[in-house]
N, C-alpha and C. Protein backbone atom coordinates (compact mmCIF):
# COMPACT_ATOMS: atom_id res chain seq x y z
N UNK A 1 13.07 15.00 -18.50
CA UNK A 1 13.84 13.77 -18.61
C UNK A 1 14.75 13.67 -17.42
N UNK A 2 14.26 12.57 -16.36
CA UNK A 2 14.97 12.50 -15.35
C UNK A 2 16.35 11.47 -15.36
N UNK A 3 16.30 10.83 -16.40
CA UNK A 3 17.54 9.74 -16.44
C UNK A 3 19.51 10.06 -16.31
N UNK A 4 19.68 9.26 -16.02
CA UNK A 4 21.42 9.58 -15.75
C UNK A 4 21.97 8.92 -16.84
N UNK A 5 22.44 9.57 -17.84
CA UNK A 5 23.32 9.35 -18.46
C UNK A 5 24.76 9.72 -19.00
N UNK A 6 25.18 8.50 -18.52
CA UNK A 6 26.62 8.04 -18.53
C UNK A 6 27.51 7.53 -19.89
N UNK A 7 26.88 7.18 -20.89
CA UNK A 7 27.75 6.67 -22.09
C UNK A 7 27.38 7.78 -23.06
N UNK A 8 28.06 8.35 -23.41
CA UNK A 8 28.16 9.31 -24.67
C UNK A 8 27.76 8.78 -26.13
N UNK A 9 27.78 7.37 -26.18
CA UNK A 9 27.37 6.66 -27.60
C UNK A 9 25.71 6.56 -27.36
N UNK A 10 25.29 6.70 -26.27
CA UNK A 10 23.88 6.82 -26.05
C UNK A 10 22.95 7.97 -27.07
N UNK A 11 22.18 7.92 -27.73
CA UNK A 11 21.70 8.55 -28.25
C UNK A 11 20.81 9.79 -27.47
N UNK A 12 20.38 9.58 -26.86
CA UNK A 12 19.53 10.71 -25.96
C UNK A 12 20.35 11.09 -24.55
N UNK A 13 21.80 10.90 -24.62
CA UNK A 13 22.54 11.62 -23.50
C UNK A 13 22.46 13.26 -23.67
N UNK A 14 22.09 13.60 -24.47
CA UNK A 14 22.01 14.75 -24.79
C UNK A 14 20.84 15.63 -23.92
N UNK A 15 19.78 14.73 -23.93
CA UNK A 15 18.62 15.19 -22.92
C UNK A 15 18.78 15.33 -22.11
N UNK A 16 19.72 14.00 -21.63
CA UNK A 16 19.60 14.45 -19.94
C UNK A 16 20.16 15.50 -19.20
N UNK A 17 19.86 15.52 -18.23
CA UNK A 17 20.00 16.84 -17.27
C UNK A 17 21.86 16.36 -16.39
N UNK A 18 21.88 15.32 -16.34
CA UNK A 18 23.39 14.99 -15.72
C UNK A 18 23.76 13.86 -15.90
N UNK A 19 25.03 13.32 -14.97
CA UNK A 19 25.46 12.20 -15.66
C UNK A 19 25.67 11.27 -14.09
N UNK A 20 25.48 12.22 -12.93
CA UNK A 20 25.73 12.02 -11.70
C UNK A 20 24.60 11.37 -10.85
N UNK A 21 24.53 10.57 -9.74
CA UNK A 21 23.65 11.12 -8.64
C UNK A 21 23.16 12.48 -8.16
N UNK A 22 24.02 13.09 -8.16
CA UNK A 22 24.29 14.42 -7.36
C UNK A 22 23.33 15.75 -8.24
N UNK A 23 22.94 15.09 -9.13
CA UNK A 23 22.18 15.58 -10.47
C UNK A 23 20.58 15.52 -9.54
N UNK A 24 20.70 15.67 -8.31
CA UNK A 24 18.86 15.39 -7.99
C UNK A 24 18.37 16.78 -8.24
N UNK A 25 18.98 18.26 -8.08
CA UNK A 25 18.34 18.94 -8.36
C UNK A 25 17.83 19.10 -9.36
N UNK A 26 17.74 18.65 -10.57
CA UNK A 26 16.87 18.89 -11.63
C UNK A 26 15.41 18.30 -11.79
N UNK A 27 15.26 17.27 -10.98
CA UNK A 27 14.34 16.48 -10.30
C UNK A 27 13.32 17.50 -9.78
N UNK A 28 13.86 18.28 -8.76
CA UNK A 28 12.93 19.63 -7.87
C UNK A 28 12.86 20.36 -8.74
N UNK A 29 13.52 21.31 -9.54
CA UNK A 29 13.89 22.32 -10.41
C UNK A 29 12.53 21.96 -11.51
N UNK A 30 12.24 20.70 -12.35
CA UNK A 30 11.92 20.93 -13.52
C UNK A 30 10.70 19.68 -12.98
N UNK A 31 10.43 19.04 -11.84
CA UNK A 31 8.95 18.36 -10.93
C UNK A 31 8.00 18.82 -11.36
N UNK A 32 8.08 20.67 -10.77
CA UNK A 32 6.48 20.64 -10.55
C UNK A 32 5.95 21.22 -11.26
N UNK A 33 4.33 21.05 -10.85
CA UNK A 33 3.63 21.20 -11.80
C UNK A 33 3.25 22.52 -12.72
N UNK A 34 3.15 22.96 -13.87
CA UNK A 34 3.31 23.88 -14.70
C UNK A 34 2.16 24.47 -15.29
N UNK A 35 1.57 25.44 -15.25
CA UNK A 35 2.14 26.82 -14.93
C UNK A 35 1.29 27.11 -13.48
N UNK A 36 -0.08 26.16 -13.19
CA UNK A 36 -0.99 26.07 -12.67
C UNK A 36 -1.10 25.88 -11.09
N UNK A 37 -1.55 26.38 -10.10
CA UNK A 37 -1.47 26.25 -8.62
C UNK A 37 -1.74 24.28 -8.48
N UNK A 38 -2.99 24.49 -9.05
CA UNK A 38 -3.62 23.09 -9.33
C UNK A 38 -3.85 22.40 -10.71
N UNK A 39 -3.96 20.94 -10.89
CA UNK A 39 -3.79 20.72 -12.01
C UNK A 39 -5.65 21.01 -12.82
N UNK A 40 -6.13 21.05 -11.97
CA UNK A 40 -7.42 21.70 -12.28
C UNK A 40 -7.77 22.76 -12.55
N UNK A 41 -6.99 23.15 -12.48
CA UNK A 41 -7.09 25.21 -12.98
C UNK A 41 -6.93 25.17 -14.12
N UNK A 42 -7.59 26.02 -15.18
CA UNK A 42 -7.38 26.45 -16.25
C UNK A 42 -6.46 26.67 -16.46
N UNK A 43 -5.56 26.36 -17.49
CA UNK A 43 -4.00 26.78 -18.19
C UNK A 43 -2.92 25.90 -17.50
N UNK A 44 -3.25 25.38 -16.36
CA UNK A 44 -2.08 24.34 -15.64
C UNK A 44 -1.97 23.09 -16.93
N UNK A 45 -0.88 22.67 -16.49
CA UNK A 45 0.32 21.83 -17.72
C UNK A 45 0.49 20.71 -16.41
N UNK A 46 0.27 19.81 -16.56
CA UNK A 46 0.92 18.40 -15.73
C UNK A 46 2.41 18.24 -16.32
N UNK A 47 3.39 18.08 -15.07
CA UNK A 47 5.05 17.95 -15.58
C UNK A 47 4.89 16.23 -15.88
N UNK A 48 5.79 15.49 -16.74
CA UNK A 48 5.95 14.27 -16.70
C UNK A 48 7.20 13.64 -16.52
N UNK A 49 7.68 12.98 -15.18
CA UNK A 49 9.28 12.51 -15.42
C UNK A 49 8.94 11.34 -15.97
N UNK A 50 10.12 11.45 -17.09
CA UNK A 50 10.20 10.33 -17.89
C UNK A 50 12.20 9.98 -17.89
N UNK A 51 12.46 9.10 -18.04
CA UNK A 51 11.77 7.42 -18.41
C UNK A 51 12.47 6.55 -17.11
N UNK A 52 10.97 6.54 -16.66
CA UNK A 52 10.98 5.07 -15.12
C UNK A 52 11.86 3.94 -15.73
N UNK A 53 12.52 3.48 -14.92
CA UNK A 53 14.01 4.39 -15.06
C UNK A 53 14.96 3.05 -15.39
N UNK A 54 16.25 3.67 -15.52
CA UNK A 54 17.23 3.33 -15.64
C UNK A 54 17.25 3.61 -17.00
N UNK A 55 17.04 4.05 -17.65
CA UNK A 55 17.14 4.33 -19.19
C UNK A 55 18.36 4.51 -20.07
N UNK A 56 19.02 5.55 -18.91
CA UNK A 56 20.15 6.09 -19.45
C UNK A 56 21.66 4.47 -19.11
N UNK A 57 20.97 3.55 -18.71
CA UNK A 57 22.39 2.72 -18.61
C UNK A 57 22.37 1.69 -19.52
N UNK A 58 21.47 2.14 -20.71
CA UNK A 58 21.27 0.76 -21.79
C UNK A 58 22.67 0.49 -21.90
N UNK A 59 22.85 -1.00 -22.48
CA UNK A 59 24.23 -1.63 -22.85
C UNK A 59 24.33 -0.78 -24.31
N UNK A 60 25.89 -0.87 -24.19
CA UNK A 60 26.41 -0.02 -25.22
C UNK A 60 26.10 1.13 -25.69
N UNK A 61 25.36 2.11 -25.34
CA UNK A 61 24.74 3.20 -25.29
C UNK A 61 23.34 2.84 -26.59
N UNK A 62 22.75 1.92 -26.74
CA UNK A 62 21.59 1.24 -28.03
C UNK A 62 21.05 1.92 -27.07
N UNK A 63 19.66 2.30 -27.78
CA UNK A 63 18.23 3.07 -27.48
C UNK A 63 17.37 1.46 -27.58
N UNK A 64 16.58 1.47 -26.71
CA UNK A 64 15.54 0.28 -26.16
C UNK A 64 16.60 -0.88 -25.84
N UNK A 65 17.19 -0.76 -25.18
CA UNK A 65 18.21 -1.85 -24.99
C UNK A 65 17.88 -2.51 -23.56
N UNK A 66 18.57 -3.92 -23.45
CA UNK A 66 18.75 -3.98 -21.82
C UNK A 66 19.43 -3.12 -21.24
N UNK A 67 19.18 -2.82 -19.99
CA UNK A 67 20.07 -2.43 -18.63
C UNK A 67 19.80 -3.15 -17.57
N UNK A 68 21.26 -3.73 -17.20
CA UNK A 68 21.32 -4.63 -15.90
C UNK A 68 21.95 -3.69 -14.56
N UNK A 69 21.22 -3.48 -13.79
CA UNK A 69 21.57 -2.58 -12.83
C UNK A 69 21.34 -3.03 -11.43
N UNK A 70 22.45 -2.96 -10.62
CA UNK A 70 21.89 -3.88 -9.18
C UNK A 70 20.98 -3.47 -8.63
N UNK A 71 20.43 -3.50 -7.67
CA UNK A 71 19.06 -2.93 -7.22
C UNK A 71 20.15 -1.72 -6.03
N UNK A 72 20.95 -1.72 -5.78
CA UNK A 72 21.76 -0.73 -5.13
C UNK A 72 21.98 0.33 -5.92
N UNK A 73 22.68 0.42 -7.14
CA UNK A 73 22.85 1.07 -8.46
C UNK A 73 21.60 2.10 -8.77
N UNK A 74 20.52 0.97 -9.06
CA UNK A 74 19.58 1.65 -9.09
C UNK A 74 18.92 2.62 -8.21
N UNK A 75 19.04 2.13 -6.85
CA UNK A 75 18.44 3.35 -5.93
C UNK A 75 19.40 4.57 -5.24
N UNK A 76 20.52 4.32 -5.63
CA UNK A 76 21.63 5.10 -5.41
C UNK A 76 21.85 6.29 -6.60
N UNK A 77 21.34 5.79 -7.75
CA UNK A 77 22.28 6.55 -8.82
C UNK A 77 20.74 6.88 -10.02
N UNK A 78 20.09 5.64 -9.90
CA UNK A 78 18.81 6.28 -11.34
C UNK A 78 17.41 6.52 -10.67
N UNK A 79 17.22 6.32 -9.25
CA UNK A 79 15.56 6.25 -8.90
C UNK A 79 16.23 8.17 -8.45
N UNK A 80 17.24 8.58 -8.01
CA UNK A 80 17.04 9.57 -6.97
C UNK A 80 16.17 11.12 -7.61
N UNK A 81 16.68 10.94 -9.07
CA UNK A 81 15.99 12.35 -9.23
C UNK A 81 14.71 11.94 -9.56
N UNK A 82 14.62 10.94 -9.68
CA UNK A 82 12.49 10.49 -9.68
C UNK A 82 12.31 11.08 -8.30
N UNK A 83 12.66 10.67 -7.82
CA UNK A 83 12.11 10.97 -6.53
C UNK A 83 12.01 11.98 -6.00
N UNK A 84 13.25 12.86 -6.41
CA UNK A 84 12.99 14.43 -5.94
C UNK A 84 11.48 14.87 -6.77
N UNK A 85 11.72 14.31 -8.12
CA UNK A 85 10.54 14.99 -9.06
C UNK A 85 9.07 14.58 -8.73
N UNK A 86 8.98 13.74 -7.88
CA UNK A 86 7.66 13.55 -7.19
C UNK A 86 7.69 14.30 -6.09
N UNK A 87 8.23 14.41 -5.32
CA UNK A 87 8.40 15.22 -3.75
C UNK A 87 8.37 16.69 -4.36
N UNK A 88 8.81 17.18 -5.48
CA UNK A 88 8.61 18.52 -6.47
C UNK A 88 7.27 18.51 -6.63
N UNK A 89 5.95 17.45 -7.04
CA UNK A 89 4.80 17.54 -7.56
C UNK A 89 4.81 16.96 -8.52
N UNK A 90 5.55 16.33 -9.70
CA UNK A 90 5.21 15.54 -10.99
C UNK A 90 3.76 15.03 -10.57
N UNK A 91 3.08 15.48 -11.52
CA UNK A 91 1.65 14.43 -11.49
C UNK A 91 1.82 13.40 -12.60
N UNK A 92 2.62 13.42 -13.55
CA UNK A 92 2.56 11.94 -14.47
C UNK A 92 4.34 11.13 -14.00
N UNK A 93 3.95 9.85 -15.09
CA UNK A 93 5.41 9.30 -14.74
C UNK A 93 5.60 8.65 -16.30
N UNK A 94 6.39 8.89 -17.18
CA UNK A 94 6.64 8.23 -17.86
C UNK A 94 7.32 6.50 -18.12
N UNK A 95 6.83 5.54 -18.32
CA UNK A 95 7.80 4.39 -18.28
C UNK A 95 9.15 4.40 -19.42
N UNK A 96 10.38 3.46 -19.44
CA UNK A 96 11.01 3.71 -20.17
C UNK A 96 10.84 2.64 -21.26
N UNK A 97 11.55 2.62 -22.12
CA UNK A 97 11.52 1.34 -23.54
C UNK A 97 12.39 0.93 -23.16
N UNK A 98 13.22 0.53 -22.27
CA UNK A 98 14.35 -0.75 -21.99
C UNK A 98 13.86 -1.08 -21.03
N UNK A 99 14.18 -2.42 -20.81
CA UNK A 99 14.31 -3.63 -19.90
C UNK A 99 15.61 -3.50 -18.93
N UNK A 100 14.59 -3.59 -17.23
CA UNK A 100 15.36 -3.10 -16.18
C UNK A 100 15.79 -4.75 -15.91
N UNK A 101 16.97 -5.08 -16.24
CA UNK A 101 17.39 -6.63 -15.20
C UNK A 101 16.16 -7.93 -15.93
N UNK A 102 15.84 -7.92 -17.06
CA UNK A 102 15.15 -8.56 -17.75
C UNK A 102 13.89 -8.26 -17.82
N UNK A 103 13.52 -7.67 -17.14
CA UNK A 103 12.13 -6.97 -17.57
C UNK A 103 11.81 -6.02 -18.08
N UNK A 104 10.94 -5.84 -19.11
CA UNK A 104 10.80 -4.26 -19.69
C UNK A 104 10.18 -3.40 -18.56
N UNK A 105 10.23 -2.20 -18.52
CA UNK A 105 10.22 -0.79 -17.70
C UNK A 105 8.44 -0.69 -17.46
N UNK A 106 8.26 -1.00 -18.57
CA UNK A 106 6.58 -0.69 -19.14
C UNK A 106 5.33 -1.84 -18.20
N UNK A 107 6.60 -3.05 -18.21
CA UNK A 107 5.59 -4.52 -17.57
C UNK A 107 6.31 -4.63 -16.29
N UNK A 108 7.21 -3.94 -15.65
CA UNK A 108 8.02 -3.91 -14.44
C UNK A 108 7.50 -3.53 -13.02
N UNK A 109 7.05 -4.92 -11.87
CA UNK A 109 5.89 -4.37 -11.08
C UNK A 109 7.13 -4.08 -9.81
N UNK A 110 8.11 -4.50 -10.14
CA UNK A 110 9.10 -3.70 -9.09
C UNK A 110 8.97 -2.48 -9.34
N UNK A 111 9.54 -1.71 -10.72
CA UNK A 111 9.59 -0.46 -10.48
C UNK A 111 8.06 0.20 -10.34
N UNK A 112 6.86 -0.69 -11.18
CA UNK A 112 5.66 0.57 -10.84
C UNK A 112 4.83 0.44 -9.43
N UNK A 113 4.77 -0.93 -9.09
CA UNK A 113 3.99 -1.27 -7.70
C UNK A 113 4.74 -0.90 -6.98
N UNK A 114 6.00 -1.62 -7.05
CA UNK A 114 6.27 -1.80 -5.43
C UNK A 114 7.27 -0.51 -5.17
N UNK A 115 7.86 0.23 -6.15
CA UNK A 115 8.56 1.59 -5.82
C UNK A 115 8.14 2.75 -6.01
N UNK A 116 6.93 2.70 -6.79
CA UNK A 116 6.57 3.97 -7.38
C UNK A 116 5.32 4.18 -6.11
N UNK A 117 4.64 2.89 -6.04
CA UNK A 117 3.13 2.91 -5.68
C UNK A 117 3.23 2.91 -4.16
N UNK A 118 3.86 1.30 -3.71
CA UNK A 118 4.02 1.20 -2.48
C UNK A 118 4.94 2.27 -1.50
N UNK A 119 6.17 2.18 -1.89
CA UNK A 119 7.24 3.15 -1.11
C UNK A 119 7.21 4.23 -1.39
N UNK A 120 6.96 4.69 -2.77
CA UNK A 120 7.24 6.35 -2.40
C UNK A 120 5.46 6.91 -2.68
N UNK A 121 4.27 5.79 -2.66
CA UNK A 121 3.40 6.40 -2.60
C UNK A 121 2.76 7.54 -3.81
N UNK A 122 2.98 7.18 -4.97
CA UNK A 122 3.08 8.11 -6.28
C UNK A 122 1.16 7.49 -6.26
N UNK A 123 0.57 8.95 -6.50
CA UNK A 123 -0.83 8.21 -6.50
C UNK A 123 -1.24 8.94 -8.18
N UNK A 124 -0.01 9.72 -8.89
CA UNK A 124 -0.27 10.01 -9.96
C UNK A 124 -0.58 9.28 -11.11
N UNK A 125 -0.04 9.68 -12.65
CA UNK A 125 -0.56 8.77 -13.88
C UNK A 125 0.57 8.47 -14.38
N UNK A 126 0.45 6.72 -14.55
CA UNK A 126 1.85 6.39 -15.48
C UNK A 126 1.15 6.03 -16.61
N UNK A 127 1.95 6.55 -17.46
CA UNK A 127 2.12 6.51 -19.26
C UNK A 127 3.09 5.64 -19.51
N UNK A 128 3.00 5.17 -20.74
CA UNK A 128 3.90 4.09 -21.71
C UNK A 128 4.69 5.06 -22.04
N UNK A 129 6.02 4.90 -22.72
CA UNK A 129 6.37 5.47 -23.55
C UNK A 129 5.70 5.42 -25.16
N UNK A 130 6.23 5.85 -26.44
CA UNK A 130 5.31 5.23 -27.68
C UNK A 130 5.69 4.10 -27.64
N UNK A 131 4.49 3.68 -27.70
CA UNK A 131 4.15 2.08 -28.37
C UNK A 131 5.15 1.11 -27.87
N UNK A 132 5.30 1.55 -26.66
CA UNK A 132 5.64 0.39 -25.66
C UNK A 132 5.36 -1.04 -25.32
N UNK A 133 4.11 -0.49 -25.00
CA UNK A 133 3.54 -1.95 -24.61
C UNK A 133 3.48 -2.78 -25.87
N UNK A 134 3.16 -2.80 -26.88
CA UNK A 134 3.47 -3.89 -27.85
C UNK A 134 4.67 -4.17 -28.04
N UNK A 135 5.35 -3.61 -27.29
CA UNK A 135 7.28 -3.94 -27.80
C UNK A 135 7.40 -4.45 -26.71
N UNK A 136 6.65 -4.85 -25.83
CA UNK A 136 6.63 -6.22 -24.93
C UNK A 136 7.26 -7.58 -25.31
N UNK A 137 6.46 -7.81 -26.55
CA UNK A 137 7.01 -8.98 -27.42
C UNK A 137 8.40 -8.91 -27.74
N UNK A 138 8.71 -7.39 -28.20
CA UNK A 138 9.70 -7.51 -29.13
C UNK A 138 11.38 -7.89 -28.03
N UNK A 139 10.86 -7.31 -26.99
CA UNK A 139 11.41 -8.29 -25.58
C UNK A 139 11.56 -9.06 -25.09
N UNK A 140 10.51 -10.15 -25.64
CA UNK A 140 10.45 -11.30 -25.52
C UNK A 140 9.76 -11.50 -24.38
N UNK A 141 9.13 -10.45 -23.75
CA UNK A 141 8.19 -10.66 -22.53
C UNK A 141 7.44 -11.44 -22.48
N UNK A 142 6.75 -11.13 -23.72
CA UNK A 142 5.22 -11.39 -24.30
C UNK A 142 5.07 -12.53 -25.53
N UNK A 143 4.18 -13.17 -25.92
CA UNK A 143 3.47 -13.56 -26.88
C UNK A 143 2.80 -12.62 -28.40
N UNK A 144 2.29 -11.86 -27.85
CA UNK A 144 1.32 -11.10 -28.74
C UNK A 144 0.63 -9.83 -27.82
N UNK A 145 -0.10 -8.78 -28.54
CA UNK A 145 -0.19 -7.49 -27.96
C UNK A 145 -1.18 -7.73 -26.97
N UNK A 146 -1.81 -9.15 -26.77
CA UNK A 146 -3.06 -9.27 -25.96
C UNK A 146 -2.26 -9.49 -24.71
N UNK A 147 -1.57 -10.18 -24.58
CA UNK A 147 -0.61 -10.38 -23.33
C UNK A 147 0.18 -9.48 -23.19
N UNK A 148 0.51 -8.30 -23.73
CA UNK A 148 1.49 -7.29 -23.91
C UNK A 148 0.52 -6.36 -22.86
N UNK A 149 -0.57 -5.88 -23.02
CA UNK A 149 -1.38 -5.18 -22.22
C UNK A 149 -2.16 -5.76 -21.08
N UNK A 150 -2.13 -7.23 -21.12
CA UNK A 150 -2.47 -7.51 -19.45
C UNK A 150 -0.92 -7.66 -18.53
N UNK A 151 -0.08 -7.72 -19.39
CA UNK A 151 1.40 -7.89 -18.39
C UNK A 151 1.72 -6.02 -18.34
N UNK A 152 1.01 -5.37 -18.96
CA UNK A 152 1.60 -3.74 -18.30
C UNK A 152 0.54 -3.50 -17.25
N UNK A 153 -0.86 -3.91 -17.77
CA UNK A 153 -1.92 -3.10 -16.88
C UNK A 153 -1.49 -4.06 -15.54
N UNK A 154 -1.32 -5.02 -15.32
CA UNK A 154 -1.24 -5.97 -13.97
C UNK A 154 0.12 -5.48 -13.69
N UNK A 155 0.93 -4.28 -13.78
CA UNK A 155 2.50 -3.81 -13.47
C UNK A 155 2.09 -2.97 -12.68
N UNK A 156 0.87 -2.21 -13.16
CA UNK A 156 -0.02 -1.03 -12.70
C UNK A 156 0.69 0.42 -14.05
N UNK A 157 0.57 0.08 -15.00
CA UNK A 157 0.98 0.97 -16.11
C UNK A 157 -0.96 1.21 -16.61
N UNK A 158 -1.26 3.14 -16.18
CA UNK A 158 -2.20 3.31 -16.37
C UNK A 158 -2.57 3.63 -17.88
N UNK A 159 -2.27 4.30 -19.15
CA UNK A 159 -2.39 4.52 -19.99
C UNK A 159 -1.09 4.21 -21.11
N UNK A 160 -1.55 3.50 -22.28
CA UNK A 160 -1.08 3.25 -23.15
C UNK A 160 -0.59 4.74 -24.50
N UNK A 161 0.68 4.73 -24.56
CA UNK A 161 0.88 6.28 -25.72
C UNK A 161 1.05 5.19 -27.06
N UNK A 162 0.12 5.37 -27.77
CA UNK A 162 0.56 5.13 -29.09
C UNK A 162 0.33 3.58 -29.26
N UNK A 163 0.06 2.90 -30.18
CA UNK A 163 -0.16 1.53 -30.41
C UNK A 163 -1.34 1.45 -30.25
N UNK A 164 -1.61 -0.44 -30.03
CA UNK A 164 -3.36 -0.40 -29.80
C UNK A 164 -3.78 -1.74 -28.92
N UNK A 165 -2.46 -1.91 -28.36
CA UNK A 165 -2.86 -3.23 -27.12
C UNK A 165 -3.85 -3.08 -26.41
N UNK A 166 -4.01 -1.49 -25.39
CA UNK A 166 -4.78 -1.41 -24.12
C UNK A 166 -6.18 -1.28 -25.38
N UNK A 167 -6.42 -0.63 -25.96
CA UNK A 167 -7.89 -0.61 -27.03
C UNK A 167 -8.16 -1.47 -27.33
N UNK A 168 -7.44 -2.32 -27.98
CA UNK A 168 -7.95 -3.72 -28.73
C UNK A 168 -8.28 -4.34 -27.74
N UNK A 169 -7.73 -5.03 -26.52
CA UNK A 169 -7.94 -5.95 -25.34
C UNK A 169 -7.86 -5.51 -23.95
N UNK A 170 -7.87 -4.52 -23.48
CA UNK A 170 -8.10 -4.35 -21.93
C UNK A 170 -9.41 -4.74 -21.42
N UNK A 171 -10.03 -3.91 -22.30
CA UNK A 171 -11.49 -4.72 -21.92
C UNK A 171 -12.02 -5.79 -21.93
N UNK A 172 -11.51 -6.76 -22.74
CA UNK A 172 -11.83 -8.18 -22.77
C UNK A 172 -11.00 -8.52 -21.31
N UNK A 173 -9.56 -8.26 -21.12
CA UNK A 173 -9.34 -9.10 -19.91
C UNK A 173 -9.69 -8.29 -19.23
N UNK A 174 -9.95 -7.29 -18.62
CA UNK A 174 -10.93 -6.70 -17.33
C UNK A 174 -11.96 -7.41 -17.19
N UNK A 175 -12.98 -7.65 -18.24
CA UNK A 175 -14.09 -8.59 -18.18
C UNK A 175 -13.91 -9.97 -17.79
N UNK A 176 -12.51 -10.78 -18.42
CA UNK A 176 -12.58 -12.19 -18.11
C UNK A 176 -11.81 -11.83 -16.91
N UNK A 177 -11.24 -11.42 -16.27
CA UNK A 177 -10.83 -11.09 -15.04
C UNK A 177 -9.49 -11.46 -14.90
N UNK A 178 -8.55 -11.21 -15.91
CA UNK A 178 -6.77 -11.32 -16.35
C UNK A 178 -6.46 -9.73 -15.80
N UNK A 179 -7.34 -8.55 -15.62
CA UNK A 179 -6.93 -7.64 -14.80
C UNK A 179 -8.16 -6.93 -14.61
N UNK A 180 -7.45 -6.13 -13.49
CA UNK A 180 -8.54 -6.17 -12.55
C UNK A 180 -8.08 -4.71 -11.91
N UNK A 181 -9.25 -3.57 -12.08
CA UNK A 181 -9.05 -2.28 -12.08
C UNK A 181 -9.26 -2.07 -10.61
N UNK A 182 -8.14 -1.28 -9.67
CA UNK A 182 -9.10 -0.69 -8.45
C UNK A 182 -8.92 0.92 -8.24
N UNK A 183 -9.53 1.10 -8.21
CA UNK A 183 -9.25 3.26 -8.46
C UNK A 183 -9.24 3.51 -9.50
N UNK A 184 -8.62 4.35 -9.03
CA UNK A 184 -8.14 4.93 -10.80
C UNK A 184 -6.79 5.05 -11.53
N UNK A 185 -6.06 4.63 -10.72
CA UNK A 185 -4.54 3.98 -10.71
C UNK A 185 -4.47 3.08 -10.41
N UNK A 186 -5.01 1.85 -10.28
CA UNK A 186 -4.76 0.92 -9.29
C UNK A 186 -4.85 -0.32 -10.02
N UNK A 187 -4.14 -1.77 -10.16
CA UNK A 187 -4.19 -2.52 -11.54
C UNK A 187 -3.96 -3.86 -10.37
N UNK A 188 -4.31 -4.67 -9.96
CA UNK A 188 -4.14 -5.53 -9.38
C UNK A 188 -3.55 -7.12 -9.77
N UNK A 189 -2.69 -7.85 -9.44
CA UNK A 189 -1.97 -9.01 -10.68
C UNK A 189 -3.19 -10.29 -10.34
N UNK A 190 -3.29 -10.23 -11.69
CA UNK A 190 -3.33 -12.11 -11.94
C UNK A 190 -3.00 -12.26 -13.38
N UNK A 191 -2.89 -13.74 -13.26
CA UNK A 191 -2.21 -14.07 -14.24
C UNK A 191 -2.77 -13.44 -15.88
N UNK A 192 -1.20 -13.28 -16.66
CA UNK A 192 -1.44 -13.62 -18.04
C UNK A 192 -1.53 -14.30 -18.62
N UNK A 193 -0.95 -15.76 -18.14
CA UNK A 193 -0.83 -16.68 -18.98
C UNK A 193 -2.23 -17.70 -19.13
């Protein structure tokens, strides 16, 4: 758990590793990958930093809450120990259940394209948190779980934990062409609506 948390009424301040910036070493420290040279070796453990991010600044310390965070804030104070924890080796990335600046974490193509993918080049696996992506709606992102899983997979959010959005309908919109697979990480946008 790479998040910074700062409010003590927060329910999972307890996890985290600090409350600081200055908190990046736990990022390197608890990155890489476990126990295994490679993640292909027998007995190796993939590390996962979780929760892409800002997690720890929900309003009022509520669990799945908004967090409004400037985009300075954010790269100053909640992206830094992601980042050590990729430059450590993390091969997964967990998304979080709050909404970064009105968007949920899970359908957020700032944080998964353009910071995770583009700039720091993460060519690993992002995961939902549970049953995320259907709490798209409950965000008000979304409509229904069919649009709940073309607005994560078009974020570039590779696997769904728990629920049944990406099962029930990925494949229908991959087919009608609402998303659109390239690699094996790779989720390209067009529309949901």
């Amino acid at each position: 758990m790479m998040d910074i948390g700062r409010d003590p009424r927060w329910g999972r301040v307890a996890e985290t590793l600090g409350r600081t910036p200055t908190s990046r070493d736990p990022g390197r420290r608890h990155g890489a990958r476990l126990p295994g040279d490679a993640l292909d070796a027998p007995g190796s453990i993939a590390a996962c930093a979780k929760h892409f991010a800002g997690y720890g600044a929900s309003e009022s310390g509520r669990d799945y809450n908004t967090t409004n965070i400037p985009e300075h804030e954010l790269r100053d104070v909640h992206l830094p120990p992601f980042k050590a924890a990729l430059d450590a080796g993390v091969a997964t990335v967990m998304t979080s259940f709050s909404d970064l600046n009105g968007i949920p974490a899970t359908a957020n193509a700032l944080l998964l394209r353009q910071i995770l993918r583009d700039e720091w080049r993460f060519d690993g696996f992002v995961v939902s948190d549970w049953d995320s992506v259907r709490q798209l709606s409950v965000h008000g992102l979304t409509a229904d779980d069919r649009e709940a899983a073309c607005e994560a997979a078009n974020a570039g959010l590779d696997m769904e934990m728990a629920g049944g959005a990406y099962a029930d309908h990925l494949a229908a919109l991959v087919a009608e062409g609402r998303s659109r697979w390239h690699g094996s990480t790779r989720w390209s946008r067009t529309s949901c609506a």
